[in-house]
Protein backbone atom coordinates (compact mmCIF):
# COMPACT_ATOMS: atom_id res chain seq x y z
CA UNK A 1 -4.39 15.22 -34.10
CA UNK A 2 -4.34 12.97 -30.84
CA UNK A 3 -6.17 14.38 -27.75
CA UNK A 4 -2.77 13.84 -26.32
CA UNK A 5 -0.68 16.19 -28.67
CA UNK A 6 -3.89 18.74 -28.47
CA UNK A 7 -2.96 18.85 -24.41
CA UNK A 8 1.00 19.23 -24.88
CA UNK A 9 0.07 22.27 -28.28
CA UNK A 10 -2.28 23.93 -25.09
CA UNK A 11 -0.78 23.16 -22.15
CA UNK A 12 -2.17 20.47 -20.47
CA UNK A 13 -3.45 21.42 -17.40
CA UNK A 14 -5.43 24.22 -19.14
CA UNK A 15 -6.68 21.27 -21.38
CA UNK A 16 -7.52 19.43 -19.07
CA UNK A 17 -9.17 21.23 -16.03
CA UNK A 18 -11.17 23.17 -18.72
CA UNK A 19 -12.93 19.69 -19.49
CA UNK A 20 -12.86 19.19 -15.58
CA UNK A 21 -15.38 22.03 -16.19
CA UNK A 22 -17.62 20.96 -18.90
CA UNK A 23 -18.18 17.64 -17.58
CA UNK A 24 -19.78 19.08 -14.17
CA UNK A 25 -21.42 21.61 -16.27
CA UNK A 26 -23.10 18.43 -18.15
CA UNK A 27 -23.82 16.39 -15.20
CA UNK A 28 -21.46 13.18 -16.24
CA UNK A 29 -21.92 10.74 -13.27
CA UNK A 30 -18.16 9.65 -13.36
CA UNK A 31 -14.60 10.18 -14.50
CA UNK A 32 -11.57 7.57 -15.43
CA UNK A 33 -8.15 9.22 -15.00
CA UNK A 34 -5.48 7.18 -16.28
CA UNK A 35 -1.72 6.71 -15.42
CA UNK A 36 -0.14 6.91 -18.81
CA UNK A 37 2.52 3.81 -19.86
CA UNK A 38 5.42 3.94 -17.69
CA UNK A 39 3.88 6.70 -15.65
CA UNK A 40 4.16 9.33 -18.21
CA UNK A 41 1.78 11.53 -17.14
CA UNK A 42 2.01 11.05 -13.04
CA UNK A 43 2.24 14.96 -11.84
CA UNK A 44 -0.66 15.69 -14.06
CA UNK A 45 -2.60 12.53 -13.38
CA UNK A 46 -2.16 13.37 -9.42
CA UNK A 47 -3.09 16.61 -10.13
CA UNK A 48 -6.45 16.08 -11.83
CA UNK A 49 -7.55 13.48 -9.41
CA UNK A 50 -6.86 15.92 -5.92
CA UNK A 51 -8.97 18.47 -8.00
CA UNK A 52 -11.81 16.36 -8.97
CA UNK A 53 -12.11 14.88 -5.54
CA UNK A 54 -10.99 17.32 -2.96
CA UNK A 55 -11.86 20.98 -5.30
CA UNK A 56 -14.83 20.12 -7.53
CA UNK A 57 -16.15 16.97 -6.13
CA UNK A 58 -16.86 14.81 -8.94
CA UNK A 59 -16.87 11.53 -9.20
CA UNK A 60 -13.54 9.82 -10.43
CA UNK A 61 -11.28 6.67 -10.42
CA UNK A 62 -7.60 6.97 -11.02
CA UNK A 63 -5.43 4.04 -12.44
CA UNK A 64 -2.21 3.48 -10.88
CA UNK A 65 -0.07 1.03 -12.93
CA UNK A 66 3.34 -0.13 -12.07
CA UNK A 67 5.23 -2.01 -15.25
CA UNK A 68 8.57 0.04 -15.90
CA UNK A 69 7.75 2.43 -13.29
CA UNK A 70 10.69 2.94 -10.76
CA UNK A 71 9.68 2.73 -7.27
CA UNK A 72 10.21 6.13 -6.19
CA UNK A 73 7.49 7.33 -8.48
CA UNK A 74 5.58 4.80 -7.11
CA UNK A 75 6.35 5.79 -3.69
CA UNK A 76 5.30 9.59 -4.46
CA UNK A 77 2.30 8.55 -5.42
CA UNK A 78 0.60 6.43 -2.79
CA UNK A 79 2.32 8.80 -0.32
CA UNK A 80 0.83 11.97 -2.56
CA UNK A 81 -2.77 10.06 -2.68
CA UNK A 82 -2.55 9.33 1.42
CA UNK A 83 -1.76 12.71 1.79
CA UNK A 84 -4.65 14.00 0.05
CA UNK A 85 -7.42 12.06 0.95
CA UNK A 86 -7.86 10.14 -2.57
CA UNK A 87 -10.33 7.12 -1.94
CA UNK A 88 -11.41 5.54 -5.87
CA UNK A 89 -7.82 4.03 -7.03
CA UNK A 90 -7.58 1.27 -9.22
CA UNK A 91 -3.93 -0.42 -9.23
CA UNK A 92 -2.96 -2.17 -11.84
CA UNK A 93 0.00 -3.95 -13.97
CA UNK A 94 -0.27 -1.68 -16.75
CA UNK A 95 0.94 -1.97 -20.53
CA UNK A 96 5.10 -1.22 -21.40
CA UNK A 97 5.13 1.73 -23.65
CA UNK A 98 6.30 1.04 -27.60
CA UNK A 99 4.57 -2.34 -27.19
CA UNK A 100 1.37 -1.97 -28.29
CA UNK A 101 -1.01 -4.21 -25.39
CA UNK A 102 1.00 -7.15 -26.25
């Protein structure tokens, strides 16, 4: 089973902010948070990076990728990282989904 399809069995934020958890615990000097292809995962990708920044103060870097993204999403989410302060962002082009890095 894929971490991925462990998160959607669970419920992902569960999944995921309970690792949020165990990585402070351990003292891990830095998190990646990524976008998803196509921006599959933005809500939950927002999500996790306002918490580790702004609740738990750990040390992160969200991706932001664009390729078959529509605008608005993209909109939401540079307004929704303004809005809360996030400062480690890395944009970039980002893989199509189905394609496989090609």
């Amino acid at each position: 089973m894929k971490v991925i399809e462990k998160i959607w069995e669970v419920g992902e934020e569960k999944v995921v902010f309970e690792r949020m958890e165990f990585m402070v615990a351990h003292n891990l000097a830095f998190c990646d948070i990524t976008w998803g292809a196509d921006g599959s995962i933005t809500d939950l990708t927002l999500n996790i990076a306002n918490r580790m920044q702004n609740m738990i103060c750990f040390e992160f870097m969200m991706h932001l990728t664009y390729t078959n993204v529509p605008i608005e999403k993209i909109s939401h989410a540079l307004q929704t990282i303004k809005v809360n302060g996030l400062q480690k962002v890395l944009a970039l082009r980002g893989d199509r989904s189905g394609v496989g890095g090609e």
